[in-house]
Protein backbone atom coordinates (compact mmCIF):
# COMPACT_ATOMS: atom_id res chain seq x y z
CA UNK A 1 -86.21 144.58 -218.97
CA UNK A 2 -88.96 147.32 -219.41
CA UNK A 3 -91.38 144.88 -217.18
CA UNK A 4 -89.32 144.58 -214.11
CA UNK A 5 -90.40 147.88 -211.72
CA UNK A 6 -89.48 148.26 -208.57
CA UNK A 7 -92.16 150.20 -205.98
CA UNK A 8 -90.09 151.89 -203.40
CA UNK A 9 -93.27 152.34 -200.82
CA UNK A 10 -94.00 148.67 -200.74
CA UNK A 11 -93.33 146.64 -197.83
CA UNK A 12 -92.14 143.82 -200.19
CA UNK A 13 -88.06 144.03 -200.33
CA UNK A 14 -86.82 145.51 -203.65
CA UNK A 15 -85.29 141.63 -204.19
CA UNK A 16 -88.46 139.79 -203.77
CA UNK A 17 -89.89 142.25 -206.10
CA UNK A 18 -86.57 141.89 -208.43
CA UNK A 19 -87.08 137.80 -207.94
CA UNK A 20 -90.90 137.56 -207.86
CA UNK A 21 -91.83 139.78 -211.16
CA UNK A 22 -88.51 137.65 -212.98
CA UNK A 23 -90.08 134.10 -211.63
CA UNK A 24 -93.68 135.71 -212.87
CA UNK A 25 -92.04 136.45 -216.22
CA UNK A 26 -90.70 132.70 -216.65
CA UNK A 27 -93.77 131.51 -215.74
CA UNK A 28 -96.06 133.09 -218.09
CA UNK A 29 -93.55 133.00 -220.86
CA UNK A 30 -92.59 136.74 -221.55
CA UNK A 31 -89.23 135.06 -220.60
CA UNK A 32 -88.24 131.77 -222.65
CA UNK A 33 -85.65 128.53 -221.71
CA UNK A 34 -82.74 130.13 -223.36
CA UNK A 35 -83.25 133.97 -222.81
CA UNK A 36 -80.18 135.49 -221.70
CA UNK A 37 -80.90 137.92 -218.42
CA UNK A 38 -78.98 141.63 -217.89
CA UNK A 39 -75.73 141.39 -216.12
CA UNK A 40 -76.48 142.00 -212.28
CA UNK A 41 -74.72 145.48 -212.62
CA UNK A 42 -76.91 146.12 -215.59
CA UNK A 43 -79.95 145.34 -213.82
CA UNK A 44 -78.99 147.24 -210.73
CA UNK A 45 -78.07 149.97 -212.53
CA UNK A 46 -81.58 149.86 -214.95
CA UNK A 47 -83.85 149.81 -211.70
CA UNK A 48 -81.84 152.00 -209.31
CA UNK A 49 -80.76 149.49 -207.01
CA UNK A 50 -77.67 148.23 -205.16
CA UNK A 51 -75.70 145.01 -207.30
CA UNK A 52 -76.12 143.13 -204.08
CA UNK A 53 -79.85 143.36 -204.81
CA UNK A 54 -80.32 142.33 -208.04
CA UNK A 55 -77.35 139.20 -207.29
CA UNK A 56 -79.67 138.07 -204.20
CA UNK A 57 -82.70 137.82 -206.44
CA UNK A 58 -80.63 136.14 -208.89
CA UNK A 59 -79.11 133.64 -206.70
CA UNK A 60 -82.45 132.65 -205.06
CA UNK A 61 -83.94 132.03 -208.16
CA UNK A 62 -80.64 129.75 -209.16
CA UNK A 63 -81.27 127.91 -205.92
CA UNK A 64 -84.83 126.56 -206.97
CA UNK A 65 -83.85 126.26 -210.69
CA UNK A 66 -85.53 129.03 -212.75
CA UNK A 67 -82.37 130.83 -213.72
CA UNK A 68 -78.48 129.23 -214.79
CA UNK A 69 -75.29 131.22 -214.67
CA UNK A 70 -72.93 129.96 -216.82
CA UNK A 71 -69.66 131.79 -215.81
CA UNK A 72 -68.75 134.66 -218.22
CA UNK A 73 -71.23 133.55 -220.51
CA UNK A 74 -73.72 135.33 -218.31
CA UNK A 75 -77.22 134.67 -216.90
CA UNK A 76 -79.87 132.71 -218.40
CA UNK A 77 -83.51 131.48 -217.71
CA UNK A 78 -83.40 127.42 -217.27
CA UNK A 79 -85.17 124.71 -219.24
CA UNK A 80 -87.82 123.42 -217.62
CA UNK A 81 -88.07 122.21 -213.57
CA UNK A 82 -88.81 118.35 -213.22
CA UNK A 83 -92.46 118.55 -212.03
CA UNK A 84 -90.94 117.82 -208.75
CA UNK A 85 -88.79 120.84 -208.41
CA UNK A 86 -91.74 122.86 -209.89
CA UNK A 87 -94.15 121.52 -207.55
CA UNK A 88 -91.81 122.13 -204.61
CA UNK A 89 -90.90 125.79 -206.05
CA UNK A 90 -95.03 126.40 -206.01
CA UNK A 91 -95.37 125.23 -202.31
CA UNK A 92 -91.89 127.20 -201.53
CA UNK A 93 -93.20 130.91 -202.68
CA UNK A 94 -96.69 129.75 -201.30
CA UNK A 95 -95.04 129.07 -197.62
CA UNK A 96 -92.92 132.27 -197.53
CA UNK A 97 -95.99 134.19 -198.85
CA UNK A 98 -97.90 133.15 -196.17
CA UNK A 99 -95.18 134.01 -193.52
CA UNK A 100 -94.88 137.12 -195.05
CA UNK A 101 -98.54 137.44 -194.29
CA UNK A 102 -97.99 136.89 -190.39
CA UNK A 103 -95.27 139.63 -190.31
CA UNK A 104 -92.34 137.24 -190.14
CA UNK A 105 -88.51 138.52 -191.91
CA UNK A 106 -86.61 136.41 -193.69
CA UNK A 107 -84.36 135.49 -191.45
CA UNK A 108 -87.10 134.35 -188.92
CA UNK A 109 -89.08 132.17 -191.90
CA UNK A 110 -85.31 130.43 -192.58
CA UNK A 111 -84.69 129.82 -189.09
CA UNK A 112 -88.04 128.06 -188.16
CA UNK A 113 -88.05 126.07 -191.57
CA UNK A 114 -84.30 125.24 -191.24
CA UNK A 115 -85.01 124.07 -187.38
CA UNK A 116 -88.30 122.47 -189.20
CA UNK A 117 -86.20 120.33 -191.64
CA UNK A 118 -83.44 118.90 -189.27
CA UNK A 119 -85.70 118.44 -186.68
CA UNK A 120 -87.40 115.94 -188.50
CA UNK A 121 -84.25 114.65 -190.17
CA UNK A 122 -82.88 114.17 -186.63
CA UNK A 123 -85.82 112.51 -185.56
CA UNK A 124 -86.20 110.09 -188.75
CA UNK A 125 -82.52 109.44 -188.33
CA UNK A 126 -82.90 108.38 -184.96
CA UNK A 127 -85.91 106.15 -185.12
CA UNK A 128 -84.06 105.18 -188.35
CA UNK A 129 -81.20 103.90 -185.90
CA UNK A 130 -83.58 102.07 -183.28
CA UNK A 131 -85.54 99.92 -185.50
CA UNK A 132 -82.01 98.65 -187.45
């Protein structure tokens, strides 16, 4: 994939770039529903990075629906996101952008949003309870 390039003196970690310029690519079409990806070894081995790498990127993008792995049939881009998912995908790389921005890790930005989430799942669940 002669568009993927990884900068080596950016702050940004060599996955985000990985997963970033791939989710770019989807967007704007240069990569089409259908299009079968590199193997992660492939990839890794293309751009000069670890497996590990290339297999996070991969598996992030899996997680919000861009990309499908279909066993040994390999890696592929996904149809289209229900304008749900998309819209929630938008807001997603938005979020971690901007937490990025303030100097926060990734573990940090999962940990608040994850505390974020069941915090307010606890709390509905429990007021849930009260008024039944």
């Amino acid at each position: 994939m002669s568009f993927l390039s990884i900068d080596s003196t950016s702050g940004v970690p060599p996955f985000e770039q990985v997963r970033s310029q791939l989710a770019e690519a989807i967007h704007t079409g240069k990569l089409k529903p259908q299009d079968q990806l590199p193997t992660v070894r492939k990839l890794a081995a293309d751009l000069g990075l670890a497996a590990n790498t290339v297999a996070r990127a991969y598996r992030e993008l899996e997680l919000v629906g861009v990309i499908e792995t279909r066993g040994r049939n390999g890696t592929f881009v996904a149809g289209a996101l229900s304008p749900r998912k998309a819209a929630g995908a938008r807001l997603a790389a938005t979020l971690a952008q901007r937490m990025r921005d303030l100097g926060m890790g990734e573990a940090e930005m999962l940990a608040i949003f994850r505390n974020e989430v069941e915090g307010r799942e606890a709390a509905g669940n429990s007021t849930l309870r009260t008024t039944s």
